[in-house]
Protein backbone atom coordinates (compact mmCIF):
# COMPACT_ATOMS: atom_id res chain seq x y z
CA UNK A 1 216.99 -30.55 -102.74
CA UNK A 2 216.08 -27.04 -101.96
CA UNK A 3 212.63 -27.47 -103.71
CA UNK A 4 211.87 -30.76 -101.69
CA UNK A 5 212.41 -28.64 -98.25
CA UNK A 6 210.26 -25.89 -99.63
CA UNK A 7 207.48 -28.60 -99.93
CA UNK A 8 207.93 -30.52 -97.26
CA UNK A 9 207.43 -26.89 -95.30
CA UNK A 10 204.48 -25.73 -97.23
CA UNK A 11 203.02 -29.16 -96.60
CA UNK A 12 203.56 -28.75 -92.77
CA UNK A 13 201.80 -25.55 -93.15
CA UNK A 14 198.93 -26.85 -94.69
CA UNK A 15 198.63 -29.48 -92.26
CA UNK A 16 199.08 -27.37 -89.17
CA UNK A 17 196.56 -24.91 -90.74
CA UNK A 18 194.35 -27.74 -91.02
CA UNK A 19 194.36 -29.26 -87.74
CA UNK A 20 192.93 -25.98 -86.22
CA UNK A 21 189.95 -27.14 -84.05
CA UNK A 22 188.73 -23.26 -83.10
CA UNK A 23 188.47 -20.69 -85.64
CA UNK A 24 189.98 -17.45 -85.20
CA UNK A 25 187.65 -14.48 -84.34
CA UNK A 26 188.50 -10.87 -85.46
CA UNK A 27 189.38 -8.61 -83.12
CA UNK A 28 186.99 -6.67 -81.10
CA UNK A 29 187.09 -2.78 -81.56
CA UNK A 30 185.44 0.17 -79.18
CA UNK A 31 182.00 0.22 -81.37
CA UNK A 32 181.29 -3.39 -80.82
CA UNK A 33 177.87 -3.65 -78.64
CA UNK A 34 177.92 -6.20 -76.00
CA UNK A 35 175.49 -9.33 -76.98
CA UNK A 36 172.23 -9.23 -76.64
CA UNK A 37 170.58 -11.08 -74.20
CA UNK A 38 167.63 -13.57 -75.44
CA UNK A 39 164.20 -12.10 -74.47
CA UNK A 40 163.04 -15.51 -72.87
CA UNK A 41 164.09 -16.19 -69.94
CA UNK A 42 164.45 -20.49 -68.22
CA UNK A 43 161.79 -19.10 -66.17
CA UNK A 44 159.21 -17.98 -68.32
CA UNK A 45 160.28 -21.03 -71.05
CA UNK A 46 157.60 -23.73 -70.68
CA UNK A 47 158.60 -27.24 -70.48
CA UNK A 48 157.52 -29.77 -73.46
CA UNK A 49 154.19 -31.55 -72.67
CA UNK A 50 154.42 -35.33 -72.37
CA UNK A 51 151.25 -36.46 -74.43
CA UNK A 52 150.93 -35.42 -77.81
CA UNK A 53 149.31 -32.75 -79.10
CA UNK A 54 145.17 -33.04 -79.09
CA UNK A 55 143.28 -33.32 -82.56
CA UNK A 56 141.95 -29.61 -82.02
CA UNK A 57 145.41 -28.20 -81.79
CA UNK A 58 146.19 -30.25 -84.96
CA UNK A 59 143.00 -29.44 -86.79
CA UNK A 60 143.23 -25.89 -85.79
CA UNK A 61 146.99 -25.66 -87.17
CA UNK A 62 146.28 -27.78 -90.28
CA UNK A 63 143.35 -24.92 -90.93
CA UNK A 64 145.91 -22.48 -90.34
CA UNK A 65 148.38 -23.54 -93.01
CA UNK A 66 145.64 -23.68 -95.32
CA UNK A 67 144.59 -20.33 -95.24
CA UNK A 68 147.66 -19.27 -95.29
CA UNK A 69 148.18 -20.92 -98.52
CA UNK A 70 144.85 -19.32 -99.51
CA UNK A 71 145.92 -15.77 -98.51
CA UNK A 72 149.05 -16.31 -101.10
CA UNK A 73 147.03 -16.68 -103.93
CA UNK A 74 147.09 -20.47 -103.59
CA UNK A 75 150.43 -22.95 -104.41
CA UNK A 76 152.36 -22.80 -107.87
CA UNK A 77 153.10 -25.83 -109.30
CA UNK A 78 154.14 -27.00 -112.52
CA UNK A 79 152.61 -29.31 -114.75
CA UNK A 80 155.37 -31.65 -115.47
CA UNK A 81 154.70 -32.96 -119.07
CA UNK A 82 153.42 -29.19 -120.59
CA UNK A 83 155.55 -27.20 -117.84
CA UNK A 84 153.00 -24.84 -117.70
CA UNK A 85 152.80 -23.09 -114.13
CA UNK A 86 149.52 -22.99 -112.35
CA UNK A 87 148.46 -22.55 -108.76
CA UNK A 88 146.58 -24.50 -106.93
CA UNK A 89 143.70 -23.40 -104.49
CA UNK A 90 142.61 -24.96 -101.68
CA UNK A 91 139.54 -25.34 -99.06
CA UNK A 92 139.38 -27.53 -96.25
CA UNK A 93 136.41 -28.78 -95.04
CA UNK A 94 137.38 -31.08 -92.40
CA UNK A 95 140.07 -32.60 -90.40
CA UNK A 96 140.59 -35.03 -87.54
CA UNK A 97 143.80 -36.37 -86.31
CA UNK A 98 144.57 -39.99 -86.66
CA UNK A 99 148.03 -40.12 -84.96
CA UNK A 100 150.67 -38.44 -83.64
CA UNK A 101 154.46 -39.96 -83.35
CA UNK A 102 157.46 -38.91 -82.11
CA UNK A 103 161.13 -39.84 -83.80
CA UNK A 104 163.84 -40.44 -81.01
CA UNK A 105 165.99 -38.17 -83.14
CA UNK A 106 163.69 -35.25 -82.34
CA UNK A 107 163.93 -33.08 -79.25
CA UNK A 108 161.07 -33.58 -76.80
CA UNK A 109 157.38 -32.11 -77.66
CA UNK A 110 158.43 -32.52 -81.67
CA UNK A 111 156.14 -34.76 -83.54
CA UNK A 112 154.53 -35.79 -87.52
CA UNK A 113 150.92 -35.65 -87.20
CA UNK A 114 148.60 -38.32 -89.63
CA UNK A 115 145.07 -36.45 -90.36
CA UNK A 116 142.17 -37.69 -92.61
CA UNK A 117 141.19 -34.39 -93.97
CA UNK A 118 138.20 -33.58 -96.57
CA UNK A 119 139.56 -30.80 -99.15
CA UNK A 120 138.21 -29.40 -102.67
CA UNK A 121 140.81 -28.46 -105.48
CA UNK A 122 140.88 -26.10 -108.34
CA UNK A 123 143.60 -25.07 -110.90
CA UNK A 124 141.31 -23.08 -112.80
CA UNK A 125 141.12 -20.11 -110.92
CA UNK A 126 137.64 -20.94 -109.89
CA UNK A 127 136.72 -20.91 -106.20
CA UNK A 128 137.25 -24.36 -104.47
CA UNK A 129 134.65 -23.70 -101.93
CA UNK A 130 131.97 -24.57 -104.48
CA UNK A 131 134.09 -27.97 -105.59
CA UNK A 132 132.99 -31.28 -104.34
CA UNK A 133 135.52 -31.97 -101.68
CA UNK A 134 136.98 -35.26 -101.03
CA UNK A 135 138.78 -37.18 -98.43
CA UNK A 136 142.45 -37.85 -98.29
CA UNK A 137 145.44 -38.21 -96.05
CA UNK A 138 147.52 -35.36 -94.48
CA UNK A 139 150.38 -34.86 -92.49
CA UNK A 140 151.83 -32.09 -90.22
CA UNK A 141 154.38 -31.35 -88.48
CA UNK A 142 153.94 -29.98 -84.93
CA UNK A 143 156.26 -28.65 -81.99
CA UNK A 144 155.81 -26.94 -78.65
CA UNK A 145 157.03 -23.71 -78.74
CA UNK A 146 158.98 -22.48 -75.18
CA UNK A 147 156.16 -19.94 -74.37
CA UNK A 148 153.50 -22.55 -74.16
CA UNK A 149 151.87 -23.23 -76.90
CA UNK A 150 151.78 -25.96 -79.96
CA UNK A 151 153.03 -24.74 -83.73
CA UNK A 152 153.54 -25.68 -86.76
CA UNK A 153 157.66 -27.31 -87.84
């Protein structure tokens, strides 16, 4: 009998432990810092445009990302049936927006951007720039940032 109190009280422990909704915070000493407040203020924040963003903010971030990708020595990937790791190199040539939408799940000035882009490939090592490029599909992901401007997600 004795055990079946000692478990019925350890389970009501559990369970009250359990139903907890905040979680407890340590105790604040002396050397604590107050928080910092954030460095943008609501008035300098910039509300979310209503259109969608133009096809030279798209191009000119999609350009972006690729030289970025460039300046890291291009993208490793592995070839799946030798696994042999490679990396990739990229140059874009060309791109022009073909559509912008926005999810109702996102938060306002959020949206997936459709390009056509023309792009050259190597896995040599070679330069791409001197690679016939060819045309293919693209997507981005774009957001307005707070202090007025459009950037990459």
């Amino acid at each position: 009998m004795q055990n079946r109190s000692m478990t019925v009280a350890l389970l009501a422990l559990l369970v009250a432990g359990c139903s907890r909704t905040e979680i407890p915070q340590p105790a604040s000493s002396a050397t604590t810092s107050p928080p910092i407040a954030p460095q943008n203020s609501q008035s300098e924040r910039v509300p979310a445009p209503t259109e969608e963003p133009t096809n030279d903010v798209v191009r000119d971030l999609i350009f972006e990302q690729y030289r970025e990708i460039e300046q890291a020595g291009g993208m490793p990937v592995t070839v799946t049936g030798t696994g042999q790791g490679i990396r990739l190199r990229a140059k874009l040539f060309h791109a022009q927006k073909e559509k912008c939408t926005h999810s109702p799940q996102d938060p306002p000035g959020s949206y997936d951007c459709d390009l056509l882009i023309k792009v050259s490939m190597t896995g040599d090592g070679s330069d791409p720039a001197n690679e016939e490029p060819s045309e293919q599909g693209a997507r981005i992901g774009v957001k307005w940032d707070p202090s007025g401007k459009w950037i990459r997600r």
